[in-house]
Protein backbone atom coordinates (compact mmCIF):
# COMPACT_ATOMS: atom_id res chain seq x y z
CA UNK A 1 -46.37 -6.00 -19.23
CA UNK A 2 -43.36 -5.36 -17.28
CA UNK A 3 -41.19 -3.35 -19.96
CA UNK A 4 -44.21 -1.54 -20.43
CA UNK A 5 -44.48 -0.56 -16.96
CA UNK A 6 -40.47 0.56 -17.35
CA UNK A 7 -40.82 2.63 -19.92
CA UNK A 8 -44.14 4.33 -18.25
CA UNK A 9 -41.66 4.62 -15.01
CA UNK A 10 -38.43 5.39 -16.96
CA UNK A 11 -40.50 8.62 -18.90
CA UNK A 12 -42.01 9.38 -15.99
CA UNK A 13 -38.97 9.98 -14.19
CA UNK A 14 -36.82 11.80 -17.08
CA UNK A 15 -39.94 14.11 -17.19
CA UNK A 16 -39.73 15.20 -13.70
CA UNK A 17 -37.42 18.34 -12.27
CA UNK A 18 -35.51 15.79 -10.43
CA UNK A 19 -33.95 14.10 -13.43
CA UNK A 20 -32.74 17.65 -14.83
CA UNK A 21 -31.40 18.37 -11.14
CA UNK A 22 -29.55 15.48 -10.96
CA UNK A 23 -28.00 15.25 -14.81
CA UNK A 24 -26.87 18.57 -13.94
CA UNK A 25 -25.47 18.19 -11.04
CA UNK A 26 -23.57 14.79 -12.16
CA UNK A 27 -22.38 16.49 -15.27
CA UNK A 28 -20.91 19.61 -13.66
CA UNK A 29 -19.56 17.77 -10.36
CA UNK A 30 -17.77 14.24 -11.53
CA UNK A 31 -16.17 15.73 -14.44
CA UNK A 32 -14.75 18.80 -12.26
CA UNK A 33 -13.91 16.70 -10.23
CA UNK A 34 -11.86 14.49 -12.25
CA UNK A 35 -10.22 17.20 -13.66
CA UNK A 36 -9.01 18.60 -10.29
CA UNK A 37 -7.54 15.50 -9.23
CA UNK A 38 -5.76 15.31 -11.73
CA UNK A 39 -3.86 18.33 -11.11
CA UNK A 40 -3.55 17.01 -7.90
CA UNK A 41 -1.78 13.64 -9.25
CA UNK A 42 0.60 15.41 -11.16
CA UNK A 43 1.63 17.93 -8.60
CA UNK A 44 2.53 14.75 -6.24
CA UNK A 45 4.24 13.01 -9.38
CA UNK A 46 6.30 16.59 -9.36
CA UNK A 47 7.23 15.97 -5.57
CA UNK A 48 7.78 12.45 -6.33
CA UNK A 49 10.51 13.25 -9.09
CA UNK A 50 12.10 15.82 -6.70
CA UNK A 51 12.40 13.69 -4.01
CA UNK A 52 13.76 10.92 -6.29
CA UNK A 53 16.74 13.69 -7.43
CA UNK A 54 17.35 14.99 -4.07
CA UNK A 55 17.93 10.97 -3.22
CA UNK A 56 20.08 10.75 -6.21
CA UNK A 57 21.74 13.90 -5.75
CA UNK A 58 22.57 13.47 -1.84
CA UNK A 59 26.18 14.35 -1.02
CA UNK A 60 28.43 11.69 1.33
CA UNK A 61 30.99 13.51 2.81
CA UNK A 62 34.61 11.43 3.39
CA UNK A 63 36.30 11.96 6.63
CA UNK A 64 38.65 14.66 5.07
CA UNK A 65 35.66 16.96 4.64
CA UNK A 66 35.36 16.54 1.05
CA UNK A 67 32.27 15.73 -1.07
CA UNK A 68 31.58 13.29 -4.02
CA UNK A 69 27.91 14.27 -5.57
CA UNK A 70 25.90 10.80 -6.41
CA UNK A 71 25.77 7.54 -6.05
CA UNK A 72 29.44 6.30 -6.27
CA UNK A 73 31.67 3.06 -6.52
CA UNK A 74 32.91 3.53 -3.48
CA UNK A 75 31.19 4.18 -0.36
CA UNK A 76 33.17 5.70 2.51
CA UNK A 77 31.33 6.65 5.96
CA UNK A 78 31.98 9.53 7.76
CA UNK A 79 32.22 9.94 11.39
CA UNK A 80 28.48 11.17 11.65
CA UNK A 81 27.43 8.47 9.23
CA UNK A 82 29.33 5.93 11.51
CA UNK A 83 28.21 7.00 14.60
CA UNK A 84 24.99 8.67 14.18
CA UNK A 85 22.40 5.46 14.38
CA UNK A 86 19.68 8.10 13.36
CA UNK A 87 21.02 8.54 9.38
CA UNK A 88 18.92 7.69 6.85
CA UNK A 89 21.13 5.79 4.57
CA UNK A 90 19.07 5.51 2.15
CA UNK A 91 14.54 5.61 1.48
CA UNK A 92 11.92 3.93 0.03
CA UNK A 93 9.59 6.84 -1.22
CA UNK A 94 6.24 6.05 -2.59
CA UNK A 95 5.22 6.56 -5.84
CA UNK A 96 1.97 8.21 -6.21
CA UNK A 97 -0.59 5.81 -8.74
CA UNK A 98 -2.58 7.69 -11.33
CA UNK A 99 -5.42 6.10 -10.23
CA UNK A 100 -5.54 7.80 -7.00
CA UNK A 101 -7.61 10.60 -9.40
CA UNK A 102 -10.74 8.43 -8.77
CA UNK A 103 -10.01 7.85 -4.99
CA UNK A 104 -7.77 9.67 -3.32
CA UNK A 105 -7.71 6.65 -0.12
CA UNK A 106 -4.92 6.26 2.14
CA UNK A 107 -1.78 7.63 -0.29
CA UNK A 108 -2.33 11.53 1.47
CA UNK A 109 -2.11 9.46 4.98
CA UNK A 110 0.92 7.12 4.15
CA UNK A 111 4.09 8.72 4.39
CA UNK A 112 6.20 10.30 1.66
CA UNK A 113 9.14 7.83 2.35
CA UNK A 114 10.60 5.51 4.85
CA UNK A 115 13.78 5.80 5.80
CA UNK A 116 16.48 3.43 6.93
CA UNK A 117 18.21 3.99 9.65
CA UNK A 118 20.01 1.56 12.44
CA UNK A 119 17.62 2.73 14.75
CA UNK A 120 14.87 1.18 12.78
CA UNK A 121 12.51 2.79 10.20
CA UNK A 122 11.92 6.44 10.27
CA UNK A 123 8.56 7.35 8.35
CA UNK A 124 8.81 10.68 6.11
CA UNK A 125 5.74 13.16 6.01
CA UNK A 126 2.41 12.65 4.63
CA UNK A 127 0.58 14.79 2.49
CA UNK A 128 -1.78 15.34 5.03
CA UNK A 129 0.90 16.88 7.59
CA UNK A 130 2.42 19.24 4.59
CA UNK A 131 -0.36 20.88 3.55
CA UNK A 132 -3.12 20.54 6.41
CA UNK A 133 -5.38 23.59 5.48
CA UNK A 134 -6.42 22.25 2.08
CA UNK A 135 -7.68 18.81 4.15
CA UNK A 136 -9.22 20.61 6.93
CA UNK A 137 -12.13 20.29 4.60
CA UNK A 138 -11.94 17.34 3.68
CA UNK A 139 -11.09 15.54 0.25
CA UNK A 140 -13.72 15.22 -2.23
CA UNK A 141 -12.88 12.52 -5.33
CA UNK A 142 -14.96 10.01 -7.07
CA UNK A 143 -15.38 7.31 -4.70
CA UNK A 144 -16.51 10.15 -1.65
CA UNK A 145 -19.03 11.88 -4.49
CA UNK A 146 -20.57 8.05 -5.27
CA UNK A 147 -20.31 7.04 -1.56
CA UNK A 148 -21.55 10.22 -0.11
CA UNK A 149 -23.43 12.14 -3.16
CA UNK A 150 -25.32 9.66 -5.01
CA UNK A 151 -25.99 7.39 -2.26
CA UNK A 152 -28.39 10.42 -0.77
CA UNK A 153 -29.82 10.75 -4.15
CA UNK A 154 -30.41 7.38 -4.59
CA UNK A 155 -32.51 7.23 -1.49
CA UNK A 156 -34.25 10.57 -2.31
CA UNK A 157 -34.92 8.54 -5.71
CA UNK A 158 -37.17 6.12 -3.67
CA UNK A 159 -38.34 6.86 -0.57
CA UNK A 160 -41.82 7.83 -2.94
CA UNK A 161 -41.87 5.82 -4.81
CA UNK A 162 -44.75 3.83 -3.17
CA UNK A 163 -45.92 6.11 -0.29
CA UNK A 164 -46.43 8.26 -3.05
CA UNK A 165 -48.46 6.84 -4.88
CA UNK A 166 -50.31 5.30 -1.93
CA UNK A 167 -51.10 9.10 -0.75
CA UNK A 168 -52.32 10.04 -4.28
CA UNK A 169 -54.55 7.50 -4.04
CA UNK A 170 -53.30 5.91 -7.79
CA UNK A 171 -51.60 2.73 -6.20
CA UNK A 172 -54.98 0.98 -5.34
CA UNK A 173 -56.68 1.94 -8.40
CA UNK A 174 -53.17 0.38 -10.22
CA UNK A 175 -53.23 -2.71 -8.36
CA UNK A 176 -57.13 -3.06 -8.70
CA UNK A 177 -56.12 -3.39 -12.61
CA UNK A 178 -55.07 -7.54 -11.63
CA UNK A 179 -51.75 -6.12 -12.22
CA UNK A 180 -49.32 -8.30 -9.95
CA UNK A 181 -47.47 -6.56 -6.93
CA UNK A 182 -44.00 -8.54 -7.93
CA UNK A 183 -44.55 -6.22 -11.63
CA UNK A 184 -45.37 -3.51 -9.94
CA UNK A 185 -42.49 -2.99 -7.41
CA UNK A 186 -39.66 -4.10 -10.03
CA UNK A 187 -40.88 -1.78 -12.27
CA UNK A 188 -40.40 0.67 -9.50
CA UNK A 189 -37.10 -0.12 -8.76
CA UNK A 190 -35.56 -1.30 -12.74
CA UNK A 191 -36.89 2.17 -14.07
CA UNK A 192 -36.28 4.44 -11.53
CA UNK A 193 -32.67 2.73 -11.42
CA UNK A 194 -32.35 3.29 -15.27
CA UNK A 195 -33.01 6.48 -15.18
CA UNK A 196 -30.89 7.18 -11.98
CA UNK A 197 -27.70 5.78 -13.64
CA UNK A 198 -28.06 7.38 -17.03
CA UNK A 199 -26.62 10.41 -15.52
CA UNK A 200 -24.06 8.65 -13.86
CA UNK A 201 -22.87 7.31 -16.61
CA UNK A 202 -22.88 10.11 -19.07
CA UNK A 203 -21.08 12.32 -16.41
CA UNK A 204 -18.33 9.70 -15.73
CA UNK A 205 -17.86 9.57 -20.06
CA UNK A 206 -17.26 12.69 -20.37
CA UNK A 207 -15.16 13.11 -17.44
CA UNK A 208 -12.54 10.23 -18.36
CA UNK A 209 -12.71 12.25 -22.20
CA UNK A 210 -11.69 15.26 -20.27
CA UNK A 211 -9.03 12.73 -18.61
CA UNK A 212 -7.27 11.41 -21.88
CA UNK A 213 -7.75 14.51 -23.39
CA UNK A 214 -4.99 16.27 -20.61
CA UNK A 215 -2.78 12.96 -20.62
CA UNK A 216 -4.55 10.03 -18.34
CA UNK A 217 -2.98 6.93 -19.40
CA UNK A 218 -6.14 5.21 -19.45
CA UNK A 219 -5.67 2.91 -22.44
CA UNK A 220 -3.11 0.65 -20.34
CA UNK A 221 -4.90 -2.15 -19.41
CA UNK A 222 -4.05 -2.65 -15.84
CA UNK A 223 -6.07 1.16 -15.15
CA UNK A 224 -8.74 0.86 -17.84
CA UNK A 225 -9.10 -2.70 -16.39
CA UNK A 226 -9.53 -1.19 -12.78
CA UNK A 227 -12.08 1.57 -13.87
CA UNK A 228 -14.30 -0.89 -15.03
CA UNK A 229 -14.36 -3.02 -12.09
CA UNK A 230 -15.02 0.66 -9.88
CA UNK A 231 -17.96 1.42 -12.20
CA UNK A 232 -19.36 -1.57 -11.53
CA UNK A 233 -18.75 -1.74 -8.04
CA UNK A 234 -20.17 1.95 -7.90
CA UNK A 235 -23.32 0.51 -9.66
CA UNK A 236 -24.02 -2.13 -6.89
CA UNK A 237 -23.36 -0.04 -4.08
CA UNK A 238 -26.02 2.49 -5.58
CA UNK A 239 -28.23 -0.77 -6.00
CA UNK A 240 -28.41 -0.79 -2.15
CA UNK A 241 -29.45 2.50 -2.03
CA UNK A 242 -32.15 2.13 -4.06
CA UNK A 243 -33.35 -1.61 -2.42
CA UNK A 244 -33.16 0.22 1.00
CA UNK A 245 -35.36 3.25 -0.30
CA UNK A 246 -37.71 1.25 -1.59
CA UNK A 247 -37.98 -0.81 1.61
CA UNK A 248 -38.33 2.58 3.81
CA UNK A 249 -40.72 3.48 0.96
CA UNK A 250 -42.96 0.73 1.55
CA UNK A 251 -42.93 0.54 5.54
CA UNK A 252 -44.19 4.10 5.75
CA UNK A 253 -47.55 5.36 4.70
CA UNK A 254 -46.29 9.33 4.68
CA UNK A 255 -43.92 11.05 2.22
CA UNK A 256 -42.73 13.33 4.65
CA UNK A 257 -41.98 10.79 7.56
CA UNK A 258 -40.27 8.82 4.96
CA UNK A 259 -38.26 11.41 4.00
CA UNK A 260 -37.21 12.11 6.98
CA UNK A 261 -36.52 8.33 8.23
CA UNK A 262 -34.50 8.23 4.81
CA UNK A 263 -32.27 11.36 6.51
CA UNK A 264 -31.83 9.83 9.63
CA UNK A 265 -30.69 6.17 7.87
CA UNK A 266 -28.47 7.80 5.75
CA UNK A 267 -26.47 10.07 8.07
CA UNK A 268 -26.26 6.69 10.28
CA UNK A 269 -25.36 4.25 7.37
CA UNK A 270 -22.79 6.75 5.58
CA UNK A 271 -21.54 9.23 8.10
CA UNK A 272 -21.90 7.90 11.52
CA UNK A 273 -21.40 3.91 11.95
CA UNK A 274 -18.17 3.58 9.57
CA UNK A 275 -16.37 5.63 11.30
CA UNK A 276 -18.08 4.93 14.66
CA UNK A 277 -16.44 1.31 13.83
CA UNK A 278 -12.88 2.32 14.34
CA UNK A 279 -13.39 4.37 17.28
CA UNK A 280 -14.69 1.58 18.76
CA UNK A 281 -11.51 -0.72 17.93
CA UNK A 282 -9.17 2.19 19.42
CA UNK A 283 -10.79 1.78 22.68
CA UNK A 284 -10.99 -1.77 22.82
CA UNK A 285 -7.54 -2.54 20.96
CA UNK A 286 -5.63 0.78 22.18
CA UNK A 287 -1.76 0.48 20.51
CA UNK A 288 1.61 2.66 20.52
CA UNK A 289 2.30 5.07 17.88
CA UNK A 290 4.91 4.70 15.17
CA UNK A 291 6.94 7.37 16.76
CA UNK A 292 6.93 6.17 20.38
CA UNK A 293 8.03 2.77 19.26
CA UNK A 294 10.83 4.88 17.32
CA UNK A 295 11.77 6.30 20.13
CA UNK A 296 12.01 3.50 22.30
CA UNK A 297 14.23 1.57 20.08
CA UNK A 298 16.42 5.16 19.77
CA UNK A 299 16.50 5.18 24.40
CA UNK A 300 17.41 1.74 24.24
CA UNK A 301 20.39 1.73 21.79
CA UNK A 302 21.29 4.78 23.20
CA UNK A 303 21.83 2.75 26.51
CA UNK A 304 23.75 0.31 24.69
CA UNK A 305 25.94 2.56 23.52
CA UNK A 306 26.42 4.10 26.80
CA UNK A 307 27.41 1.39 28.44
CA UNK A 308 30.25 0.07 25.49
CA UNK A 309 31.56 3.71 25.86
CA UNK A 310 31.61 3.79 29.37
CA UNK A 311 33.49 -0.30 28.63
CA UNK A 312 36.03 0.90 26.47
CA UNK A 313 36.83 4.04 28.52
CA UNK A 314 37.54 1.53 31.62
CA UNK A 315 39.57 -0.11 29.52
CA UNK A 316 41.71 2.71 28.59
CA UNK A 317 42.38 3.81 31.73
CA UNK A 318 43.01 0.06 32.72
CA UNK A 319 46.09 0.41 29.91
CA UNK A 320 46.54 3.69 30.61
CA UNK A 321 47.40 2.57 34.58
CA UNK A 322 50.17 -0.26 32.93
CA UNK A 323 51.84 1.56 30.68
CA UNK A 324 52.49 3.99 33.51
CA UNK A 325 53.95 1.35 35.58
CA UNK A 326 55.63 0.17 32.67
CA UNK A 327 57.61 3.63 32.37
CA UNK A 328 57.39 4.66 36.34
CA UNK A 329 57.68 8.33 34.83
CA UNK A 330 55.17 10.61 33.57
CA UNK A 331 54.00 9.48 29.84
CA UNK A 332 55.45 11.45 26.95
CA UNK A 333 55.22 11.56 23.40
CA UNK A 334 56.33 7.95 23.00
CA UNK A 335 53.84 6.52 25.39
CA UNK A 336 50.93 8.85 23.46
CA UNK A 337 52.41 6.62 20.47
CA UNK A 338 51.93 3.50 21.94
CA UNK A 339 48.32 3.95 23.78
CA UNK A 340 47.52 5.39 19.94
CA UNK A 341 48.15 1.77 18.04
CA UNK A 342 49.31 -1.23 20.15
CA UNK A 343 47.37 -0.38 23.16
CA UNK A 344 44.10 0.73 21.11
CA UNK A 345 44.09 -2.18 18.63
CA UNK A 346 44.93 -4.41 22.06
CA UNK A 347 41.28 -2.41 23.33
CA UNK A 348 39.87 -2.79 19.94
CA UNK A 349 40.18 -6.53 20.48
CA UNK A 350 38.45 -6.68 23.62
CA UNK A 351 35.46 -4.48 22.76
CA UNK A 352 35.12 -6.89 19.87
CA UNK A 353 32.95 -9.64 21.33
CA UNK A 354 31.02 -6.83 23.52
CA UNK A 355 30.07 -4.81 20.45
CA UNK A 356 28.33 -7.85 18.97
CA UNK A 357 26.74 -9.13 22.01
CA UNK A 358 25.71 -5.07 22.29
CA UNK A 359 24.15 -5.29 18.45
CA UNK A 360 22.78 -8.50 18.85
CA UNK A 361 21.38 -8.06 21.85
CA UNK A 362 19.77 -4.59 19.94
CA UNK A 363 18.46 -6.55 17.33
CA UNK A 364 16.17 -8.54 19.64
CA UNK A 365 14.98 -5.63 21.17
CA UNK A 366 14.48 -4.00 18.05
CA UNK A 367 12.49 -6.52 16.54
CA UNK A 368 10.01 -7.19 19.52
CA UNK A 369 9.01 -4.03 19.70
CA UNK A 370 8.16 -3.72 15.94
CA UNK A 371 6.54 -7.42 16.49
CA UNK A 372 4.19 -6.26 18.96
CA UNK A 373 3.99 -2.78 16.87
CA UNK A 374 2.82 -4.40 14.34
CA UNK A 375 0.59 -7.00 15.94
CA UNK A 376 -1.35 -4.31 18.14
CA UNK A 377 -1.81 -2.11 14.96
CA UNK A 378 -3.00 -5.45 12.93
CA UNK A 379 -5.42 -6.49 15.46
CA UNK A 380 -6.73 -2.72 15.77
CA UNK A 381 -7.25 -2.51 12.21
CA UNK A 382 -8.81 -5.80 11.71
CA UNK A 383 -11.19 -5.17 14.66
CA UNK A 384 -12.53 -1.63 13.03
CA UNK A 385 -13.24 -3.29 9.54
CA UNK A 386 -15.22 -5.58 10.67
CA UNK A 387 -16.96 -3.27 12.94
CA UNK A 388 -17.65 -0.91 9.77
CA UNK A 389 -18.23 -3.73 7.66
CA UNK A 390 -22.28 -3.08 9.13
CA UNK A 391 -22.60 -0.79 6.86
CA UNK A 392 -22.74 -0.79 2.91
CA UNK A 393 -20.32 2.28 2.69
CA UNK A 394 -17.51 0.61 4.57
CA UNK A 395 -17.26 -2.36 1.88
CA UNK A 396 -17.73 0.11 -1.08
CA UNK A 397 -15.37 2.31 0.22
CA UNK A 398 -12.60 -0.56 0.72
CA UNK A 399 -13.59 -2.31 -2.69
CA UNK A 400 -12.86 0.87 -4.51
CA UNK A 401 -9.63 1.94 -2.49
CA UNK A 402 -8.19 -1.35 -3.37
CA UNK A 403 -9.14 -1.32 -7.10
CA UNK A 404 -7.23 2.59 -7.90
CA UNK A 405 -4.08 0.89 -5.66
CA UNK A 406 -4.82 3.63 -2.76
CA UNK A 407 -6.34 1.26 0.22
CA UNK A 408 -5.37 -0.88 2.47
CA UNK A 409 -3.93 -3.98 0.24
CA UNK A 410 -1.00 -0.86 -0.96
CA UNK A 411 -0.65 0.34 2.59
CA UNK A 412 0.31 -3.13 3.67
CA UNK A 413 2.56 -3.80 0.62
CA UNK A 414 4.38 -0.36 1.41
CA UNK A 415 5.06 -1.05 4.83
CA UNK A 416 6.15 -4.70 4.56
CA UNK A 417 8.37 -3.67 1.20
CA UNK A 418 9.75 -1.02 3.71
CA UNK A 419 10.50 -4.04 6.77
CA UNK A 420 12.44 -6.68 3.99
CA UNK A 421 14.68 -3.59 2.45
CA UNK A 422 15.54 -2.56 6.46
CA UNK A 423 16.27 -6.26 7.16
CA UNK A 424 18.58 -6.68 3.98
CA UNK A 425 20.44 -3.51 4.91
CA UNK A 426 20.65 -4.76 8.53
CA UNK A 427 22.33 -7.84 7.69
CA UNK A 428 24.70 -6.27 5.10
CA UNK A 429 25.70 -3.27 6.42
CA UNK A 430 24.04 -2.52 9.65
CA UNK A 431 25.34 -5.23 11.36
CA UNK A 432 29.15 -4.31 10.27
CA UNK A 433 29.04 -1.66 11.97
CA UNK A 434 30.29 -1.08 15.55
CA UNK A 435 27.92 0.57 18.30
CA UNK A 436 30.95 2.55 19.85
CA UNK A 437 31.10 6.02 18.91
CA UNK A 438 35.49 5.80 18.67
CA UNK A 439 35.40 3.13 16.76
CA UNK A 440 37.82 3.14 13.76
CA UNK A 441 36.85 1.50 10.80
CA UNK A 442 39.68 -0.69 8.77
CA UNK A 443 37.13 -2.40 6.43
CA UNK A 444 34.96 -0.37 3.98
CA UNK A 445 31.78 -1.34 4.54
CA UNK A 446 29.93 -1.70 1.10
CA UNK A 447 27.57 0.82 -0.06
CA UNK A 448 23.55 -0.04 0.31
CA UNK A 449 21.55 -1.55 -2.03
CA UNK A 450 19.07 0.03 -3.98
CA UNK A 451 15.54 -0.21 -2.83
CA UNK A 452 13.58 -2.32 -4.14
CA UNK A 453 10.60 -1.38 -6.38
CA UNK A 454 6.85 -1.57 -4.81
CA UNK A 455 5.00 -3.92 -6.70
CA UNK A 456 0.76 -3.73 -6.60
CA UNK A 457 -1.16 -5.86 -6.25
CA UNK A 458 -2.66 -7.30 -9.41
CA UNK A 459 -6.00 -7.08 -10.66
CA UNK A 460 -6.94 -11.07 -10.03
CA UNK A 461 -5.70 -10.75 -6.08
CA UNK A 462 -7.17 -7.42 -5.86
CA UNK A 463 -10.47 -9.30 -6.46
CA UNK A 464 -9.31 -11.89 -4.15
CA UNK A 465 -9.06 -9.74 -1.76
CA UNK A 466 -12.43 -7.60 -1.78
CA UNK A 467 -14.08 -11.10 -1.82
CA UNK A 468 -15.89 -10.37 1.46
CA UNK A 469 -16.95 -6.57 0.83
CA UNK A 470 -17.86 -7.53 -2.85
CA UNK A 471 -20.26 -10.80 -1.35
CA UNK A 472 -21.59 -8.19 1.69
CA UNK A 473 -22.89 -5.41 -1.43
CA UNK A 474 -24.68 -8.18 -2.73
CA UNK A 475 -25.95 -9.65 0.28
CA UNK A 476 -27.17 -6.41 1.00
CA UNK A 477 -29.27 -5.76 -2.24
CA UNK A 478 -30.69 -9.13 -2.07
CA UNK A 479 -31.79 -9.08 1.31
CA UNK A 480 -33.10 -5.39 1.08
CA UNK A 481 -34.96 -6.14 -2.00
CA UNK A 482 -36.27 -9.40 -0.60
CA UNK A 483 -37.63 -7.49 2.34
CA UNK A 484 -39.31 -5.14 0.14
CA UNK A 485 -41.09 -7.71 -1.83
CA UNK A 486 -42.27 -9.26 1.01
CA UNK A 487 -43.28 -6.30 2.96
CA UNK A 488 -45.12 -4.95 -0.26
CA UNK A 489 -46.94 -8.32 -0.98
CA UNK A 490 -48.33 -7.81 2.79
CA UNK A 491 -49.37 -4.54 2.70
CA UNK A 492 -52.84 -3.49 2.93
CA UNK A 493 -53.62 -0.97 0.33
């Protein structure tokens, strides 16, 4: 009786102007959209490269003025590079993933590179900040058109699906038939769902054809692995959708009142309370910016530096007032001599244990601030995902961001990839270098290390770490459903 009652719902539904409507519109929109992406991705893979060559390419000029193109053997600092604590010695620059065609996440947001400096980390410019026009309207990729799109149309699926039939007058004479309410409903919802995903899926065929056929790796396993797991996550989130239609279905006698109760729940559930989350953790968690903690750490070695230089020039004159009452005449070129090597190396000396009580004391600073930095930004973030987390869309959305490598899990791995290179380079070549401006350099200092390569996350800790969002889907079809049945088994008809 039930797969009878599926099929009678299923050709009911691909009979209707709906179904046409909606295999139109998924065929012409996820497959464009696909397509456009993927221009996108390899226009940042272009920038990538560039940046990359311009890295490679970067000229270090030796204190004679000349230039030696490349990496080299040798690495010789020049005054600026020496003295300047705001050169970038060298950056990490993220690699855009190819998977970002299906959701574009937080990779437009992150920055293009970090860069080390002895001031700390400077952060390059996002996508968003070079080109702000074409986001002014926003992004649109797979994971907005499923979390956005078809979570509207899976509600608009539904919200008739009983009041409809109640008002027509067809749903008592059905149920006078001793055909049980439990068949009834989950025929409902099983064929209307059929039907709803057919689309879906045909659409998202022919738009990864339309992918391999320009180039998409997607035969590698680690993406074809990740698609799979986004499909499916796309197919419970929908499942919500079409639980909480049915429930709204059932509650409300009227079409048209719940129609418009289905409006009003979905511009709440997907527009309004995600994002209403993280407002909400700004004003209770409020934290520094990236740039004023940059700056800060730039005032306070500046001060540092200020007062070795203003050291070092007491000390001069200090030498500067004996060798004059050494000589009891006016210095000449002799004296200049002497205050140039014995003198200076005899200053040299007793800057020596002030310059590292200067750069340790830096360090300290330096690292509380990112600390706290870090902290206030990890408590802020933490406080808005679980404030978003009330809504289905928040959990989809993060599921799917962490399975194409553009969420949070890759933001994190950027930033702390960034924080080990900047402490290796600290210890091997930051710290060998003197905070004084005059300082002369006898050692070479060696060149920096490479940085290292970002590593993702794998597929098994990626589904480690969507644990939570991936239980909260499913807690939210079962209890939806549940509530349905219930509600339907108590209704009078």
């Amino acid at each position: 009786m039930l797969m009878t009652l599926i099929q009678k719902e299923i050709m009911h539904h691909i009979l209707s102007a709906r179904f046409v409507a909606l295999l139109l519109m998924c065929v012409l929109l996820i497959p464009l959209n696909l397509h456009i992406n993927y221009h996108h991705y390899l226009q940042r893979q272009i920038d990538y490269q560039e940046q990359e060559k311009l890295k490679d390419e970067d000229t270090i000029e030796d204190e004679n003025g000349e230039e030696s193109a490349g990496p080299t053997q040798s690495f010789s600092f020049t005054a600026k590079t020496a003295t300047d604590p705001n050169f970038e010695v060298s950056k990490l620059i993220l690699k855009p993933t190819p998977l970002s065609v299906f959701a574009t996440g937080l990779e437009s947001a992150l920055p293009s590179y970090l860069g080390m400096t002895r001031n700390g980390i400077r952060r390059g410019e996002a996508a968003l900040s070079t080109a702000p026009i074409a986001f002014l309207l926003g992004h649109l990729d797979f994971v907005f058109v499923v979390s956005t799109v078809f979570s509207l149309l899976a509600l608009l699926f539904t919200f008739d699906a009983v009041a409809g039939e109640r008002e027509a007058g067809t749903l008592r004479i059905t149920l006078a038939n001793a055909l049980p309410r439990d068949i009834f409903l989950s025929s409902k919802l099983i064929g209307g769902y059929l039907v709803f995903i057919l689309p879906f899926l045909i659409s998202l065929i022919i738009g990864l054809l339309v992918l391999v056929w320009q180039g998409f790796p997607l035969a590698e396993q680690g993406i074809f692995l990740r698609i799979l797991y986004l499909i499916f996550v796309s197919l419970l989130y929908i499942a919500v959708f079409f639980a909480m239609g049915a429930v709204i279905s059932i509650y409300f006698d009227s079409s048209k009142t719940a129609l418009i109760v289905v409006f009003t729940i979905w511009v709440f559930t997907v527009l309004i309370l995600p994002r209403v989350g993280f407002l909400a953790a700004q004003i209770v968690a409020p934290t520094s910016t990236a740039e004023s903690v940059y700056k800060e750490k730039t005032a306070r070695r500046a001060e540092l530096r200020d007062s070795l230089e203003a050291e070092r020039s007491k000390m001069m004159s200090e030498v500067l007032s004996e060798v004059l009452r050494e000589s009891n005449s006016t210095p000449g070129k002799s004296m200049i001599f002497a205050l140039d090597s014995a003198h200076r190396e005899k200053v040299n000396e007793k800057m020596g244990p002030l310059e590292e009580e200067a750069r340790l004391k830096y360090r300290d600073i330096a690292t509380q601030l990112d600390k706290r930095y870090q902290q206030e930004r990890k408590h802020q973030d933490a406080i808005g995902i679980n404030f978003s987390r009330i809504t289905p869309t928040a959990s989809f959305i993060f599921l799917a961001t962490d399975a194409m490598q553009t969420g949070q899990a890759t933001k994190n791995t950027y930033f702390q990839t960034g924080t080990r290179y900047y402490e290796t380079l600290d210890a091997e070549m930051f710290s060998k270098m003197s905070e004084d401006p005059g300082a002369i350099y006898t050692e070479e200092i060696p060149p920096p290390m490479p940085p290292p390569p970002l590593i993702a996350l794998g597929l098994e800790e990626t589904l480690q770490h969507g644990t939570l969002d991936l239980l909260l889907l499913c807690f939210f079809v079962i209890v939806l459903a549940t509530v349905a049945f219930l509600k339907f088994f108590r209704t009078d008809i």
